[in-house]
PDB file of N, CA and C in Angstrom:
ATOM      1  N   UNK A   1      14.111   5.882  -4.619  1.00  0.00           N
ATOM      2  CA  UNK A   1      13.253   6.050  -3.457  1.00  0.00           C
ATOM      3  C   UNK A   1      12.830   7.506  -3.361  1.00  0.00           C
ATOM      4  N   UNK A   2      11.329   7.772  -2.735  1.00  0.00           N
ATOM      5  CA  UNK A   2      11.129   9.124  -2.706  1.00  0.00           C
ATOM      6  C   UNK A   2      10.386   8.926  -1.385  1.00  0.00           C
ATOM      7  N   UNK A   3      10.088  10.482  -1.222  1.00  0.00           N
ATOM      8  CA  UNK A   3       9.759  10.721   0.492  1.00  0.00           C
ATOM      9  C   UNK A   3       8.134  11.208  -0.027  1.00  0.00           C
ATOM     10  N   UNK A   4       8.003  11.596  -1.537  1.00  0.00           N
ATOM     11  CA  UNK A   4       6.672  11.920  -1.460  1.00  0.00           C
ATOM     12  C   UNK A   4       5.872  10.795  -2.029  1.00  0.00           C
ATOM     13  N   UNK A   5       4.725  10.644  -1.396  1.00  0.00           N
ATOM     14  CA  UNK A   5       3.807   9.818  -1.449  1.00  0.00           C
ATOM     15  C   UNK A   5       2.364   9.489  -1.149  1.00  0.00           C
ATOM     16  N   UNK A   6       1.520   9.434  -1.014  1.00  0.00           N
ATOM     17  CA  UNK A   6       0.295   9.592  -0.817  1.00  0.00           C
ATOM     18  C   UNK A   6      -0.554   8.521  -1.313  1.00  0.00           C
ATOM     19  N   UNK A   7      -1.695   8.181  -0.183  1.00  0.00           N
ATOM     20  CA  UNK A   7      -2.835   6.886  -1.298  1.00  0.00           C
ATOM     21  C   UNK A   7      -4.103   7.979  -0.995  1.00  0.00           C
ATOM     22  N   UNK A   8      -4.915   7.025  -1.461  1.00  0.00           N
ATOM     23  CA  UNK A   8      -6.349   7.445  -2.095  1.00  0.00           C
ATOM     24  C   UNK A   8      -7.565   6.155  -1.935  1.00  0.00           C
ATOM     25  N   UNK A   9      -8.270   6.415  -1.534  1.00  0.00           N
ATOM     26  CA  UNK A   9      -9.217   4.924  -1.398  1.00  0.00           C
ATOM     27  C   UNK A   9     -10.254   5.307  -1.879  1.00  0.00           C
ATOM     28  N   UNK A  10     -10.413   4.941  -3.150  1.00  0.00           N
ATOM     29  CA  UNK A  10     -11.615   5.282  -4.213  1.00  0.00           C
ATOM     30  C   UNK A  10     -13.099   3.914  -4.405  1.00  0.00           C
ATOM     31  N   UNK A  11     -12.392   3.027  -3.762  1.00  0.00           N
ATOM     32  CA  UNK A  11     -14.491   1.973  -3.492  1.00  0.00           C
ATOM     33  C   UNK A  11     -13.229   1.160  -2.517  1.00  0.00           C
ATOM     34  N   UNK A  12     -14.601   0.374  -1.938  1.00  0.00           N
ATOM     35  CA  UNK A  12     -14.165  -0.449  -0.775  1.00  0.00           C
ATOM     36  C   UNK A  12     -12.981  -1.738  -0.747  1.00  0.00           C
ATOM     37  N   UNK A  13     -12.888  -2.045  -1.941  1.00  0.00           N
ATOM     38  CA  UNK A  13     -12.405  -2.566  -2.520  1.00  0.00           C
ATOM     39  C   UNK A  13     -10.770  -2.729  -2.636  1.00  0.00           C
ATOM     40  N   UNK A  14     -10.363  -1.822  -2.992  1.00  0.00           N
ATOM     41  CA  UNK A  14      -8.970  -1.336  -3.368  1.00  0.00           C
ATOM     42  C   UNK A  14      -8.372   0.482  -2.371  1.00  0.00           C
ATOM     43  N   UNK A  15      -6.746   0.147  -3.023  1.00  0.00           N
ATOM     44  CA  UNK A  15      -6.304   1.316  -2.015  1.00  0.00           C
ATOM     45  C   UNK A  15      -5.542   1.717  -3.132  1.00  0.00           C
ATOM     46  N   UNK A  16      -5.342   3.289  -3.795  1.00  0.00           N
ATOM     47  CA  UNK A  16      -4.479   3.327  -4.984  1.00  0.00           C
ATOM     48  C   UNK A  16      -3.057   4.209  -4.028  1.00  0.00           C
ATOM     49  N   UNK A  17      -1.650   3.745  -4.231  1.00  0.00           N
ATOM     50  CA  UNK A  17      -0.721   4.254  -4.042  1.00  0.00           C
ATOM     51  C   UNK A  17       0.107   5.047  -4.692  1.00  0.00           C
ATOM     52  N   UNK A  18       0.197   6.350  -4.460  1.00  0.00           N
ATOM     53  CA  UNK A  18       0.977   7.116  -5.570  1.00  0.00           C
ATOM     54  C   UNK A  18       2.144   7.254  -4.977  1.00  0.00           C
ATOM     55  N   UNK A  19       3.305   7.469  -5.589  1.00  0.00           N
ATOM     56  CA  UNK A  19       4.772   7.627  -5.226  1.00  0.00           C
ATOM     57  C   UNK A  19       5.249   8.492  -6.570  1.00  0.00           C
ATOM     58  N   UNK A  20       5.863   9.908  -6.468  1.00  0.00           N
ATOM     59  CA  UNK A  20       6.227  10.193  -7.355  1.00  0.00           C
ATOM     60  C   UNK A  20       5.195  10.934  -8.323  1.00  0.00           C
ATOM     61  N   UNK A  21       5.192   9.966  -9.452  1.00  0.00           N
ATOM     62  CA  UNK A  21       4.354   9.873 -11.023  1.00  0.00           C
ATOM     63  C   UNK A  21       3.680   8.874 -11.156  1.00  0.00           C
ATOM     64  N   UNK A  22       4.425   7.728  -9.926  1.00  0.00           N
ATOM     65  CA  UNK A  22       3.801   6.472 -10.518  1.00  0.00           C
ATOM     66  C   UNK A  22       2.181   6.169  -9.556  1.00  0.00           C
ATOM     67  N   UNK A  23       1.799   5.037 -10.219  1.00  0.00           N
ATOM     68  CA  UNK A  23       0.579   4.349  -9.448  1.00  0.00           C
ATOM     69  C   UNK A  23       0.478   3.106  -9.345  1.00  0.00           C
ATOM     70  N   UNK A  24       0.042   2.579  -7.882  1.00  0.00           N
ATOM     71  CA  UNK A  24      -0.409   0.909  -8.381  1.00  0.00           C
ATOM     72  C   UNK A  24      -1.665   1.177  -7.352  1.00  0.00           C
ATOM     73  N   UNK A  25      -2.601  -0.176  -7.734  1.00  0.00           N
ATOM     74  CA  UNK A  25      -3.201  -0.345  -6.930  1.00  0.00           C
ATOM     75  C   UNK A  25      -3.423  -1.667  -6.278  1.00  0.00           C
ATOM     76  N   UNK A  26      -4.016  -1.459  -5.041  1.00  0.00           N
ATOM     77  CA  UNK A  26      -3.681  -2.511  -4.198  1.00  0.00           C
ATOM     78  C   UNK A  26      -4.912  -3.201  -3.598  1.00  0.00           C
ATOM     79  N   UNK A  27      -4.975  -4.357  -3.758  1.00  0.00           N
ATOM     80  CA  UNK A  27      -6.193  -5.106  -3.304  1.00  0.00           C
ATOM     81  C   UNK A  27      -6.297  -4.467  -1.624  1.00  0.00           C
ATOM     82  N   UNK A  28      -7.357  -4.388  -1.570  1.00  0.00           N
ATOM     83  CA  UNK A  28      -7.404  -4.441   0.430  1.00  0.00           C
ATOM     84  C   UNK A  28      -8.677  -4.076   0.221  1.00  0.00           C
ATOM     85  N   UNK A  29      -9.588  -5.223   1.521  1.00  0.00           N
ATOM     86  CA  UNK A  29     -11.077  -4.848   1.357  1.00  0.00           C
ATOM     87  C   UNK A  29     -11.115  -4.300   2.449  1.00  0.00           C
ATOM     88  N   UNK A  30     -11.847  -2.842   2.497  1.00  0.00           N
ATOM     89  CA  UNK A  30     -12.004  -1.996   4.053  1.00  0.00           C
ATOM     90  C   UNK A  30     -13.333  -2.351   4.376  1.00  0.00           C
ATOM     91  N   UNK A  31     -14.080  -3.098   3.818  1.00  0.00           N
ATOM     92  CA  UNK A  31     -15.510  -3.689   4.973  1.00  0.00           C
ATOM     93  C   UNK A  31     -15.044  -4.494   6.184  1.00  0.00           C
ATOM     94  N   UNK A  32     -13.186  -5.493   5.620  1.00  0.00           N
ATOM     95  CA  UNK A  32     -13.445  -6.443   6.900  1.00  0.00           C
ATOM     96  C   UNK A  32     -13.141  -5.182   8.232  1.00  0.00           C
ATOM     97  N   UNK A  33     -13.192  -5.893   9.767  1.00  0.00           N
ATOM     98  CA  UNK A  33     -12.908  -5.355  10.477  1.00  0.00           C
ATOM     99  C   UNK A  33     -11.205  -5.146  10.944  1.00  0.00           C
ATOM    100  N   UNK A  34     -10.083  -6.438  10.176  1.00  0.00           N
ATOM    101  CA  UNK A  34      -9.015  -5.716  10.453  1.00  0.00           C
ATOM    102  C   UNK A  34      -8.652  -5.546   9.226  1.00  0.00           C
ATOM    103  N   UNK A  35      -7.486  -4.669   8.597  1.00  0.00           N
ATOM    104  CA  UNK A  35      -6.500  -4.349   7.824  1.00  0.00           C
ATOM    105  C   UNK A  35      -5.427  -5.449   8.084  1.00  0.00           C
ATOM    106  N   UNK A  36      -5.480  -6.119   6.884  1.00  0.00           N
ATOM    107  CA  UNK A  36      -3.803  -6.750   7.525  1.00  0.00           C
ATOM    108  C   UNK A  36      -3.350  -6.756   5.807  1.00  0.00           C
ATOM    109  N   UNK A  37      -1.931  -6.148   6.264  1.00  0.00           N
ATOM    110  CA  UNK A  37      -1.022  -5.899   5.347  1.00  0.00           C
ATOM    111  C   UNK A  37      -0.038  -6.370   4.985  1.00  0.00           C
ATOM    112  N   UNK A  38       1.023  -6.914   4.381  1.00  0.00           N
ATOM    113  CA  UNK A  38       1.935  -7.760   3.607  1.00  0.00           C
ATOM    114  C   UNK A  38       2.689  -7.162   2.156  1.00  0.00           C
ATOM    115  N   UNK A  39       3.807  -7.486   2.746  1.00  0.00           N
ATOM    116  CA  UNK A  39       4.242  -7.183   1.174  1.00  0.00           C
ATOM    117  C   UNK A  39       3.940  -8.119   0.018  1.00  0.00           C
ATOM    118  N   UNK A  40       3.206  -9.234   0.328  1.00  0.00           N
ATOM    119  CA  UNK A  40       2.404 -10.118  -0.832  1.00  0.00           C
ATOM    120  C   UNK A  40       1.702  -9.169  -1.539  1.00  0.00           C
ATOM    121  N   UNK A  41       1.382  -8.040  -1.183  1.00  0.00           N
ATOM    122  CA  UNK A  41      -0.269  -7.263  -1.552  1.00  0.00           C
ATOM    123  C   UNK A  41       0.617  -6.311  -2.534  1.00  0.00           C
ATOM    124  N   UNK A  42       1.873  -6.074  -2.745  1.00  0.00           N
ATOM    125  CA  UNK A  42       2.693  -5.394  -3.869  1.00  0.00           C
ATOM    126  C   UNK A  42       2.798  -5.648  -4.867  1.00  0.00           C
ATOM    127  N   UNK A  43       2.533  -5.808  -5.395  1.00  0.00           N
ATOM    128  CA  UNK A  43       2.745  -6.343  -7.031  1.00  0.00           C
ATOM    129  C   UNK A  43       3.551  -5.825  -8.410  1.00  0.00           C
ATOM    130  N   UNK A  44       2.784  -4.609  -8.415  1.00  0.00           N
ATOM    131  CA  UNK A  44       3.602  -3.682  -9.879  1.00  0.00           C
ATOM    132  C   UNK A  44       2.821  -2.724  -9.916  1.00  0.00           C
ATOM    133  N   UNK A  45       3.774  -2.129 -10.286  1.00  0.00           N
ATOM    134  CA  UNK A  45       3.324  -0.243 -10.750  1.00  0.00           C
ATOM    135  C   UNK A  45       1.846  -0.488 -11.598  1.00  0.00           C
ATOM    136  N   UNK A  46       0.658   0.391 -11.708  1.00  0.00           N
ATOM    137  CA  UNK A  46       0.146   0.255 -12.898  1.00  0.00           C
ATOM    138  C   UNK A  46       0.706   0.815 -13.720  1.00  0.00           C
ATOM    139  N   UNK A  47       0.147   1.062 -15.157  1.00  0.00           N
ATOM    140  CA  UNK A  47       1.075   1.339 -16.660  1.00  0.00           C
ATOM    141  C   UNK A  47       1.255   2.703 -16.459  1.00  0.00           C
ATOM    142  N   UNK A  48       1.974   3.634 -16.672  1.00  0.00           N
ATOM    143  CA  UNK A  48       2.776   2.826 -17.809  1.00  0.00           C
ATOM    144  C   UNK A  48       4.213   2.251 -17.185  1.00  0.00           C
ATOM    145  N   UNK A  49       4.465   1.779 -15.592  1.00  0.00           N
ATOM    146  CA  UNK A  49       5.814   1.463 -14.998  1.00  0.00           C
ATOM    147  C   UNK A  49       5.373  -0.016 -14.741  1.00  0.00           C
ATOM    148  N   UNK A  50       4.610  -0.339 -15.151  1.00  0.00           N
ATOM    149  CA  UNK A  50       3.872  -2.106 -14.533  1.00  0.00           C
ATOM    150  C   UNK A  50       5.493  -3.242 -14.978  1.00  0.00           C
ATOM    151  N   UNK A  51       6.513  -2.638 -16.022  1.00  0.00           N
ATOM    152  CA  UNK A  51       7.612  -3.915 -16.046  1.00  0.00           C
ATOM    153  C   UNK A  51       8.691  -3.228 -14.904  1.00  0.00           C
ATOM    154  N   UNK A  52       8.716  -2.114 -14.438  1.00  0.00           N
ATOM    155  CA  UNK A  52       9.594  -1.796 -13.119  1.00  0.00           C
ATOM    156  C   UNK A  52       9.155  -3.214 -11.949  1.00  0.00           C
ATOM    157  N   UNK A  53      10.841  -3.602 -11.730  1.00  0.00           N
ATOM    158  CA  UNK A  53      10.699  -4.361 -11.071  1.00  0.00           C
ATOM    159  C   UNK A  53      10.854  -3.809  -9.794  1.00  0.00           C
ATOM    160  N   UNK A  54       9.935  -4.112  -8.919  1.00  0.00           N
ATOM    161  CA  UNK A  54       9.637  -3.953  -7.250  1.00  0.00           C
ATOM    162  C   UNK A  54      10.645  -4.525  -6.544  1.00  0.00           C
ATOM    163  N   UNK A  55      11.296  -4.642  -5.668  1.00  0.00           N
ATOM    164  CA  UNK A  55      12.189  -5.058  -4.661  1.00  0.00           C
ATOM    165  C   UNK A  55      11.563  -5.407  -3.785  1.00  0.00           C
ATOM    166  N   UNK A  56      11.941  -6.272  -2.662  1.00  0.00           N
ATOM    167  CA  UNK A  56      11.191  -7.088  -1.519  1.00  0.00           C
ATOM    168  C   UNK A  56      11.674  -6.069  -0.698  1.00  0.00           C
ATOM    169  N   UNK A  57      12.563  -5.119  -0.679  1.00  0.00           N
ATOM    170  CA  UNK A  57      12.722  -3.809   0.038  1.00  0.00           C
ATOM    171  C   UNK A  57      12.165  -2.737   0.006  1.00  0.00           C
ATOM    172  N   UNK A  58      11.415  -2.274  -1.325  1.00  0.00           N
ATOM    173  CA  UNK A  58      10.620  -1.262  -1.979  1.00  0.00           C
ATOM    174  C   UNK A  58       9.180  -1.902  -1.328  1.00  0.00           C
ATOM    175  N   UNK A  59       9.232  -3.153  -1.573  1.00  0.00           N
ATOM    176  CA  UNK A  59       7.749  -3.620  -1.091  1.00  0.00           C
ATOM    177  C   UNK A  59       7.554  -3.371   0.625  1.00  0.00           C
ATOM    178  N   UNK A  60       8.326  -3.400   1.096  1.00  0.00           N
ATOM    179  CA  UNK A  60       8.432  -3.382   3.035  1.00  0.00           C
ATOM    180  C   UNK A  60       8.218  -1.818   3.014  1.00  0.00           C
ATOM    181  N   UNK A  61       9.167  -0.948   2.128  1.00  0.00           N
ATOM    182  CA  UNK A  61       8.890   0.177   2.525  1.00  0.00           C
ATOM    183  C   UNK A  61       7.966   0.628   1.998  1.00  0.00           C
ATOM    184  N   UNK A  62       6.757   0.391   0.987  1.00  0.00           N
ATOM    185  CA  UNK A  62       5.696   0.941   0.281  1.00  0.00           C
ATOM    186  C   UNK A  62       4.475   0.546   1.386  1.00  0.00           C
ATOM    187  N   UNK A  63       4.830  -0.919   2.075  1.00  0.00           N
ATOM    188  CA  UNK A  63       3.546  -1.226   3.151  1.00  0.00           C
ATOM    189  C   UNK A  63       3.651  -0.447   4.245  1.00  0.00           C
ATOM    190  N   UNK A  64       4.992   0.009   4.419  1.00  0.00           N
ATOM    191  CA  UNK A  64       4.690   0.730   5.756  1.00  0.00           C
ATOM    192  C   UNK A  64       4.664   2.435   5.405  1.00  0.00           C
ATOM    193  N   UNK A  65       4.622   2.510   4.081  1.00  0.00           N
ATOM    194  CA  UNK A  65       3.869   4.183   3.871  1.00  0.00           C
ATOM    195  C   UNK A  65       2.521   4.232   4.136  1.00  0.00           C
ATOM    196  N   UNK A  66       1.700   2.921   3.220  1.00  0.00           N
ATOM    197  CA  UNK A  66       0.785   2.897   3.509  1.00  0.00           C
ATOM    198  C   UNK A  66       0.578   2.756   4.808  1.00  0.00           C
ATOM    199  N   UNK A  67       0.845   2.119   5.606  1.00  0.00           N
ATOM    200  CA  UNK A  67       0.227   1.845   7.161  1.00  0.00           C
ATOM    201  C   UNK A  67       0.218   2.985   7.781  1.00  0.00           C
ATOM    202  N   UNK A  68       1.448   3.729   7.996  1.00  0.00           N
ATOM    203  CA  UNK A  68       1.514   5.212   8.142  1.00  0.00           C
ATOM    204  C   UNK A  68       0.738   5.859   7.821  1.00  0.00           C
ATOM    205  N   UNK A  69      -0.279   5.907   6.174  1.00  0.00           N
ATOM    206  CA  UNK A  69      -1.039   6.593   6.222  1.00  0.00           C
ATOM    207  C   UNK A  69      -2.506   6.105   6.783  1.00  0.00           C
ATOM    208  N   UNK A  70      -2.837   4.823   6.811  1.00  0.00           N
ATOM    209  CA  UNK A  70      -3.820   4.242   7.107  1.00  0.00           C
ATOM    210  C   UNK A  70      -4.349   4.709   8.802  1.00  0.00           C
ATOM    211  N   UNK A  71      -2.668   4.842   9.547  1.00  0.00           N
ATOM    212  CA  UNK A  71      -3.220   4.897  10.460  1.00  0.00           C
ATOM    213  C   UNK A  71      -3.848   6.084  11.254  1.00  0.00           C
ATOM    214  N   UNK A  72      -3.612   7.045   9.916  1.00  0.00           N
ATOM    215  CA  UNK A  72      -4.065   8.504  10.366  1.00  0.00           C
ATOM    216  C   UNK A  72      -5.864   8.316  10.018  1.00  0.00           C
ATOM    217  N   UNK A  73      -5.976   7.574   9.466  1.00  0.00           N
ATOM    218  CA  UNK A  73      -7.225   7.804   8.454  1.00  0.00           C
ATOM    219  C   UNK A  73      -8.359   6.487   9.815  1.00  0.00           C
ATOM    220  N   UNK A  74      -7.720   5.592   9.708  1.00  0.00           N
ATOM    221  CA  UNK A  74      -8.251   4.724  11.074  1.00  0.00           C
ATOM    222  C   UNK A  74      -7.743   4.323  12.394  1.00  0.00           C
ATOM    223  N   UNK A  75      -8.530   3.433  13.217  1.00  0.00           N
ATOM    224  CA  UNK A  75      -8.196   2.852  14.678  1.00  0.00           C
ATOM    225  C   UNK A  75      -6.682   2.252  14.049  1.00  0.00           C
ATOM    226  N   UNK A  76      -5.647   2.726  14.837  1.00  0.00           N
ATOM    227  CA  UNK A  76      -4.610   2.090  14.890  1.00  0.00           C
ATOM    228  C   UNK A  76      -4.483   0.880  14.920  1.00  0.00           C
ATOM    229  N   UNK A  77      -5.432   0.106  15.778  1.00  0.00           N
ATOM    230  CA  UNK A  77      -5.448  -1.163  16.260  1.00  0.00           C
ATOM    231  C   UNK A  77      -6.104  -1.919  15.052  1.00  0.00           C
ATOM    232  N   UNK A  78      -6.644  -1.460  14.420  1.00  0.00           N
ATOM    233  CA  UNK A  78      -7.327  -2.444  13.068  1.00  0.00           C
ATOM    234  C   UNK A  78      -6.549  -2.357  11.680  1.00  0.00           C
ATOM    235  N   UNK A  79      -4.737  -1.986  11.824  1.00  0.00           N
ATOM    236  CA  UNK A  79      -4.015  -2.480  10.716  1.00  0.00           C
ATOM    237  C   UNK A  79      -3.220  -3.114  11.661  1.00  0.00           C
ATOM    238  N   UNK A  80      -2.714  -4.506  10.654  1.00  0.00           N
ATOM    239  CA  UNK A  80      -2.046  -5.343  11.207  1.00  0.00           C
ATOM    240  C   UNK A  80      -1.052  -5.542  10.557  1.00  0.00           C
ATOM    241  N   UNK A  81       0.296  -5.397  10.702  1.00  0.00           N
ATOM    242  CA  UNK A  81       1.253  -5.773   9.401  1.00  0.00           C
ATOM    243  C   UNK A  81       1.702  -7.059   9.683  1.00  0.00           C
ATOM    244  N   UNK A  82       1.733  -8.135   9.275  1.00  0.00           N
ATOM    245  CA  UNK A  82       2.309  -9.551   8.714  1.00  0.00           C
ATOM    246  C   UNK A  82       3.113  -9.343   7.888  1.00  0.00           C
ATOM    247  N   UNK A  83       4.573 -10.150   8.547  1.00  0.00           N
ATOM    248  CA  UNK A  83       5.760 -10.618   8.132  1.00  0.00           C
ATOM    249  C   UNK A  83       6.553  -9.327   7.416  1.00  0.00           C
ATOM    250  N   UNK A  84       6.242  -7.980   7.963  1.00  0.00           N
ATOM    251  CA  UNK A  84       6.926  -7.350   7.743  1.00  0.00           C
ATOM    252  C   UNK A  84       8.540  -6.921   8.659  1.00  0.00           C
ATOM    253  N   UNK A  85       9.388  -6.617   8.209  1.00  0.00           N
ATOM    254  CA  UNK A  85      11.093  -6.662   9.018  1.00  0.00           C
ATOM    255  C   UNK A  85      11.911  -5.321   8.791  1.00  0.00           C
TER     256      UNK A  85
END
């Protein structure tokens, strides 16, 4: 686990998450009007860490970095986290 971290939103499309060295990127379309987030939306590192296996704990805490950062960047009220604990 690390404390440094940072994303990047390079087309409307996607959100890239850095942690560390590593990267993944993450589906999320910012045209709709809410954000809703899930640890479904985790998947895997891109390469070269894509066979590091993710944890359903790594995944809770990677959505709520992102949300954290999302919510500096937008209306609080338009991320939504689902089934996060």
């Amino acid at each position: 686990m690390t404390d440094t971290y940072r994303i990047a939103i390079p087309h409307f499309w996607c959100l890239e998450y850095y942690e560390g060295n590593k990267k993944m990127t993450v589906d999320i379309d910012f045209r709709d009007p809410i954000i809703c987030l899930n640890a479904k939306l985790i998947s895997c590192w891109d390469a070269p860490f894509e066979n590091e296996i993710i944890t359903d704990d790594e995944k809770r805490r990677i959505i709520k970095n992102i949300t954290n950062e999302l919510k500096k960047r937008f209306t609080p009220e338009t991320i939504v986290l689902q089934d996060i604990q």
